[in-house]
Each structure stands twice: as structure tokens, then as C-alpha cells.
C-alpha atoms as a PDB file:
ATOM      1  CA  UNK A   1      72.121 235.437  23.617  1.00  0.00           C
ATOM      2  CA  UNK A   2      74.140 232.850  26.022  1.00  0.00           C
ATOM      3  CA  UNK A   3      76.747 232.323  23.421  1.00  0.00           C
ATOM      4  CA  UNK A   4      77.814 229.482  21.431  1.00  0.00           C
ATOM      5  CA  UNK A   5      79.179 227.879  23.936  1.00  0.00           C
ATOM      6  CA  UNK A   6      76.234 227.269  26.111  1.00  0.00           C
ATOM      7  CA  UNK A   7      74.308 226.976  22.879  1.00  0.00           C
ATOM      8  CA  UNK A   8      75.851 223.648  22.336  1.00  0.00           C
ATOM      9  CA  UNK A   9      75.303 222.697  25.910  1.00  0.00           C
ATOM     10  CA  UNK A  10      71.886 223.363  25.870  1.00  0.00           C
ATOM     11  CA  UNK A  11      71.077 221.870  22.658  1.00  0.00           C
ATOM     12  CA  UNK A  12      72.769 218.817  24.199  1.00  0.00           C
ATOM     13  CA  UNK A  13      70.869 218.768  26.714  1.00  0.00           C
ATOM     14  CA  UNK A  14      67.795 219.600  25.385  1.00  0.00           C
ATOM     15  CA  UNK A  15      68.023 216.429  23.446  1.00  0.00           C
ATOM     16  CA  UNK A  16      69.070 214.423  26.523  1.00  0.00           C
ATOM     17  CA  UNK A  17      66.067 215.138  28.635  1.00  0.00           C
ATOM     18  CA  UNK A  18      63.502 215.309  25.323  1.00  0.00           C
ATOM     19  CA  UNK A  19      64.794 211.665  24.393  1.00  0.00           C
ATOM     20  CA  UNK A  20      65.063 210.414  27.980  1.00  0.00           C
ATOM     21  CA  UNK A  21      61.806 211.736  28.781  1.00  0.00           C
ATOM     22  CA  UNK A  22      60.182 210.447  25.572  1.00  0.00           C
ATOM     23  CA  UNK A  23      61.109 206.873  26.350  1.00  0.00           C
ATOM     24  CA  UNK A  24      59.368 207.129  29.531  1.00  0.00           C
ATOM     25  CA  UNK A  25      56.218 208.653  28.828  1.00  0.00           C
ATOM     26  CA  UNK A  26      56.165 205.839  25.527  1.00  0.00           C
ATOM     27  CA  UNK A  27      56.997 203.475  28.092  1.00  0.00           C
ATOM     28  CA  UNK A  28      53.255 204.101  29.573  1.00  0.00           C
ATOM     29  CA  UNK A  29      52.126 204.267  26.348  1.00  0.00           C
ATOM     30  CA  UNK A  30      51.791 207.947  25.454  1.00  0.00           C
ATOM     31  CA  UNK A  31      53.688 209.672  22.517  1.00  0.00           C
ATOM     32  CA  UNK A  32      55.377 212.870  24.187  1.00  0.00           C
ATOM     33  CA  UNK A  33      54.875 214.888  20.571  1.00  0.00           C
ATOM     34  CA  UNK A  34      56.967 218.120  21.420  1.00  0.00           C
ATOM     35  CA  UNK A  35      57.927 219.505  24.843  1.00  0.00           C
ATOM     36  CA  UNK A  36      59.354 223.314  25.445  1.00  0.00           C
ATOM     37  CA  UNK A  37      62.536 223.915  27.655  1.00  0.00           C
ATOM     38  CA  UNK A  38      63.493 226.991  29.002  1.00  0.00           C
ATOM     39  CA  UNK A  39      67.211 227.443  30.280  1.00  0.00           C
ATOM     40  CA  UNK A  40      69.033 230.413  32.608  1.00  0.00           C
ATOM     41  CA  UNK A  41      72.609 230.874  33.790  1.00  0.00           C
ATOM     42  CA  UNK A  42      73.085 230.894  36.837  1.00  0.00           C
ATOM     43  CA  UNK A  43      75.420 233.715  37.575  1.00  0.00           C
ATOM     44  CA  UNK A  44      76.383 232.926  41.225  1.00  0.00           C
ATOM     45  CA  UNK A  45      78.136 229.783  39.853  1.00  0.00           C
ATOM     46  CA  UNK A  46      82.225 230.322  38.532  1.00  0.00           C
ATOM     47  CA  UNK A  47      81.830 229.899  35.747  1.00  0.00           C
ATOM     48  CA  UNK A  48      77.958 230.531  34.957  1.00  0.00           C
ATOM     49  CA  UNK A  49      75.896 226.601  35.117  1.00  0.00           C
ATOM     50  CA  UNK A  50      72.863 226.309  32.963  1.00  0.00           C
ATOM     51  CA  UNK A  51      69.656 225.622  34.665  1.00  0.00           C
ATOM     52  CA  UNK A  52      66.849 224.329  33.904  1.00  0.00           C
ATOM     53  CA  UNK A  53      64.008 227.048  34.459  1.00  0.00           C
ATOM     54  CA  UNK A  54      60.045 227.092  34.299  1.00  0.00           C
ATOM     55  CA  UNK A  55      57.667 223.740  33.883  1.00  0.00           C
ATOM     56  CA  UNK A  56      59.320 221.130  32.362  1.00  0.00           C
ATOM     57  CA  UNK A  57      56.929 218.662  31.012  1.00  0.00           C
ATOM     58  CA  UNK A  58      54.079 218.887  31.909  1.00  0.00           C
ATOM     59  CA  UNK A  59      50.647 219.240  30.037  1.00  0.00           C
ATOM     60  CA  UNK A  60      50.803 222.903  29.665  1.00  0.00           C
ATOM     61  CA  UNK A  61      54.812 222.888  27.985  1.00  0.00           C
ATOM     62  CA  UNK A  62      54.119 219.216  26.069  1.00  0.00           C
ATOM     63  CA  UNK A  63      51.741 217.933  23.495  1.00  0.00           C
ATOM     64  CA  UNK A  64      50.746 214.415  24.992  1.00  0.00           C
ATOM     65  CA  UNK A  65      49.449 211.441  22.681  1.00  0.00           C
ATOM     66  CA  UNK A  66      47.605 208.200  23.535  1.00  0.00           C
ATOM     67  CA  UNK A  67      50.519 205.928  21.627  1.00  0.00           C
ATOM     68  CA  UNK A  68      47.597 203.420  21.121  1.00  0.00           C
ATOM     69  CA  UNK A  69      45.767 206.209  18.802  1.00  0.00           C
ATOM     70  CA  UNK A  70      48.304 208.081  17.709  1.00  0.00           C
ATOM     71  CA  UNK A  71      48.795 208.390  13.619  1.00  0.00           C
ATOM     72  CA  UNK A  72      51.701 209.045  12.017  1.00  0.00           C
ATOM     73  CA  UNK A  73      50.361 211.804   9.514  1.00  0.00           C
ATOM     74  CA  UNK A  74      51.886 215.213   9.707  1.00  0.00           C
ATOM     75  CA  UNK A  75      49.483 218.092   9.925  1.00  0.00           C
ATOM     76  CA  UNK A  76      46.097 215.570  11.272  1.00  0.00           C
ATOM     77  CA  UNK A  77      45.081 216.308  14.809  1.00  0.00           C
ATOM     78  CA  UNK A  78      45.488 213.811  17.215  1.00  0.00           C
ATOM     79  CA  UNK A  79      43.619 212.851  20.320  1.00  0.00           C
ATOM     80  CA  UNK A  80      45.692 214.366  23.581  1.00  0.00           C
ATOM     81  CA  UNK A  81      46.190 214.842  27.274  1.00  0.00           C
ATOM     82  CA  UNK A  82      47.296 218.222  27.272  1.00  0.00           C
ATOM     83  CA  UNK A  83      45.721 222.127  26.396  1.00  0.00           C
ATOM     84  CA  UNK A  84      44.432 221.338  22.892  1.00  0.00           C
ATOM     85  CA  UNK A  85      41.169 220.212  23.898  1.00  0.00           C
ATOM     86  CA  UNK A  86      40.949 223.867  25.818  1.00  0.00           C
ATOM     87  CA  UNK A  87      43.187 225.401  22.742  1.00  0.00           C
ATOM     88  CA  UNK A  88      40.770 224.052  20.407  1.00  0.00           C
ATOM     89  CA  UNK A  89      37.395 225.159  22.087  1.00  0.00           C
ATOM     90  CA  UNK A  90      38.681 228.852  22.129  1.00  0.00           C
ATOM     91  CA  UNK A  91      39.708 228.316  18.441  1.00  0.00           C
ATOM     92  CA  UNK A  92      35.898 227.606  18.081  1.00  0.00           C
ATOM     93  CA  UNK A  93      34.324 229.911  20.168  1.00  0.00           C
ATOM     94  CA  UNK A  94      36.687 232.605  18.309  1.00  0.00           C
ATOM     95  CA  UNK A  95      38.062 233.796  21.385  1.00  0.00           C
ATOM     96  CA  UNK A  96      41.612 232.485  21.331  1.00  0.00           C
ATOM     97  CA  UNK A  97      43.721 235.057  22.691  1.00  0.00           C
ATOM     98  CA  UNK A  98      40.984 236.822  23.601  1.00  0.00           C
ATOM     99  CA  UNK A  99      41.719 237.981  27.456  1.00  0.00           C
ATOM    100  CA  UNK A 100      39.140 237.394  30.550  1.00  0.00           C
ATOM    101  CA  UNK A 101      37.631 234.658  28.860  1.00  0.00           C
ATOM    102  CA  UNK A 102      35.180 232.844  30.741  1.00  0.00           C
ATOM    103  CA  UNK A 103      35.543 228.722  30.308  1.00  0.00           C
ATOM    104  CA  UNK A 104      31.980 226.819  30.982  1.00  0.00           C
ATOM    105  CA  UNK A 105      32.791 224.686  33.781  1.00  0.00           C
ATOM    106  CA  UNK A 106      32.380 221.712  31.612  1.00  0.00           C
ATOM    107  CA  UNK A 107      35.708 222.620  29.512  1.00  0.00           C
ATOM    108  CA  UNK A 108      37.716 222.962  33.232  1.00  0.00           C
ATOM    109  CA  UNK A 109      36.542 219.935  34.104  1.00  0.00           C
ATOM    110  CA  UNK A 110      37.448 217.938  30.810  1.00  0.00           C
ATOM    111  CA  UNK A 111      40.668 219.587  31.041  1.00  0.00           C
ATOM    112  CA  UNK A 112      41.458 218.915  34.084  1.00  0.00           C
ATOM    113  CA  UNK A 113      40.303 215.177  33.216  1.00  0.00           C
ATOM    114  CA  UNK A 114      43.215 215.290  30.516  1.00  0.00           C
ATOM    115  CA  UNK A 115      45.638 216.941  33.119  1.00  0.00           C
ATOM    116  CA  UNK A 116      44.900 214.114  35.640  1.00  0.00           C
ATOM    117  CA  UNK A 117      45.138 211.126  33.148  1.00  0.00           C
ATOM    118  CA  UNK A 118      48.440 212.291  31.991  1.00  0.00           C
ATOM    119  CA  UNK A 119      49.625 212.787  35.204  1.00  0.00           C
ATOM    120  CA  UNK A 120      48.327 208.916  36.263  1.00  0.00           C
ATOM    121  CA  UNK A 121      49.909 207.400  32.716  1.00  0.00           C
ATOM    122  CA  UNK A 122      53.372 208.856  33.309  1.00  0.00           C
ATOM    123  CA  UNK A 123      53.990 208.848  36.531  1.00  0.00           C
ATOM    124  CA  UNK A 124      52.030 205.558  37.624  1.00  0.00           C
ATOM    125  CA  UNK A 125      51.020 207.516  40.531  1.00  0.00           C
ATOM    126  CA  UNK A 126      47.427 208.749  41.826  1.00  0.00           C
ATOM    127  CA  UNK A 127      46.438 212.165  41.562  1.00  0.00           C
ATOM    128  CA  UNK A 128      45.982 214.182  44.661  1.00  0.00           C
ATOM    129  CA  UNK A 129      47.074 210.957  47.062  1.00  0.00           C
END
């Protein structure tokens, strides 16, 4: 779609931010598992510059693992900071994908929970201060 050209670039970078980002979330000891990137051209540029588009790492585009639980077995399901807990209560209500679903306030608020300790870990900062 963007050619081969800003393929490579992307790829590049890609792997730049993954493995910069990586060491600093390891750094406050969680495993950053996978992470999703989304890239645009900017047209307005001569010629076109990649950008970096959408979240970037946060617990929505990431998979987030306490390092000091984490298990190196492919497949097993590890503890997290990010939407599996909510992804895996839908699974077992059966309504994954289902739309207008209503979440008992108890699944926002563990959620949120996981949102908030992530933020706290990786950022060493306090959330909402």
C-alpha cells in the first residue's frame, strides 16, 4: 500500500520504538508482550514523512506483563495490565463481539485498576495528579 520504500522505513521503525519502548516498560518491571503501530503519510510534506498515527502504547494497543510473573511458555495466559481481563470476561459471558454490551460495574472498575497500575509502573507518575 505505501510502497516498499516506506515499508522498510516503517518496519525500521517499528522495531526502533517496540525495542526502545520494551526496555523501558522492563525497566519498571513489566514485560511489554506485543504492541500495535499504526503509520500515515503525511502528504503535505515534499516528499511524503511517515507518521506515527492512533494510540501508541498504551493498554488498549499493548499486552502488558508483570515481569515478576511472567512465564516464558508460548500459548499459557499470563497475568496483565491491559484489556484481557475485560477480553476474557466477554469470552466467558459469550458475548465477545457482541455489540451494546453492558459491563457490571465491577469489570470497569478492575479494568480501570489494570489501566491505572500500568500507567503508575511505566511512567513512575500518579494517575490523575
Amino acid at each position: 500500500m505505501v510502497g516498499a520504500d516506506h515499508a522498510s522505513q516503517i518496519a525500521s521503525l517499528s522495531l526502533e520504538l517496540y525495542t526502545a519502548a520494551a526496555a523501558h516498560a522492563l525497566a519498571a518491571g513489566i514485560v511489554l508482550a506485543d504492541t500495535k503501530f499504526e503509520f500515515g503519510l503525511d502528504e503535505s510534506t515534499s516528499p511524503p514523512s511517515i507518521v506515527l498515527a492512533d494510540e501508541v502504547l498504551t493498554p488498549d494497543s499493548s499486552r502488558f506483563w508483570p515481569a515478576d510473573t511472567y512465564v516464558d511458555n508460548i500459548g499459557r495466559a499470563q497475568p496483565s495490565y491491559d484489556k484481557q481481563y475485560l477480553r476474557d470476561w466477554l469470552t466467558a459471558q459469550g458475548k465477545k463481539g457482541v455489540e451494546g454490551v453492558e459491563v457490571p460495574e465491577e469489570v470497569v472498575r478492575k479494568t480501570g485498576e489494570k489501566y491505572r497500575e500500568a500507567f503508575e509502573r511505566i511512567t513512575g507518575g500518579v494517575w490523575g495528579a
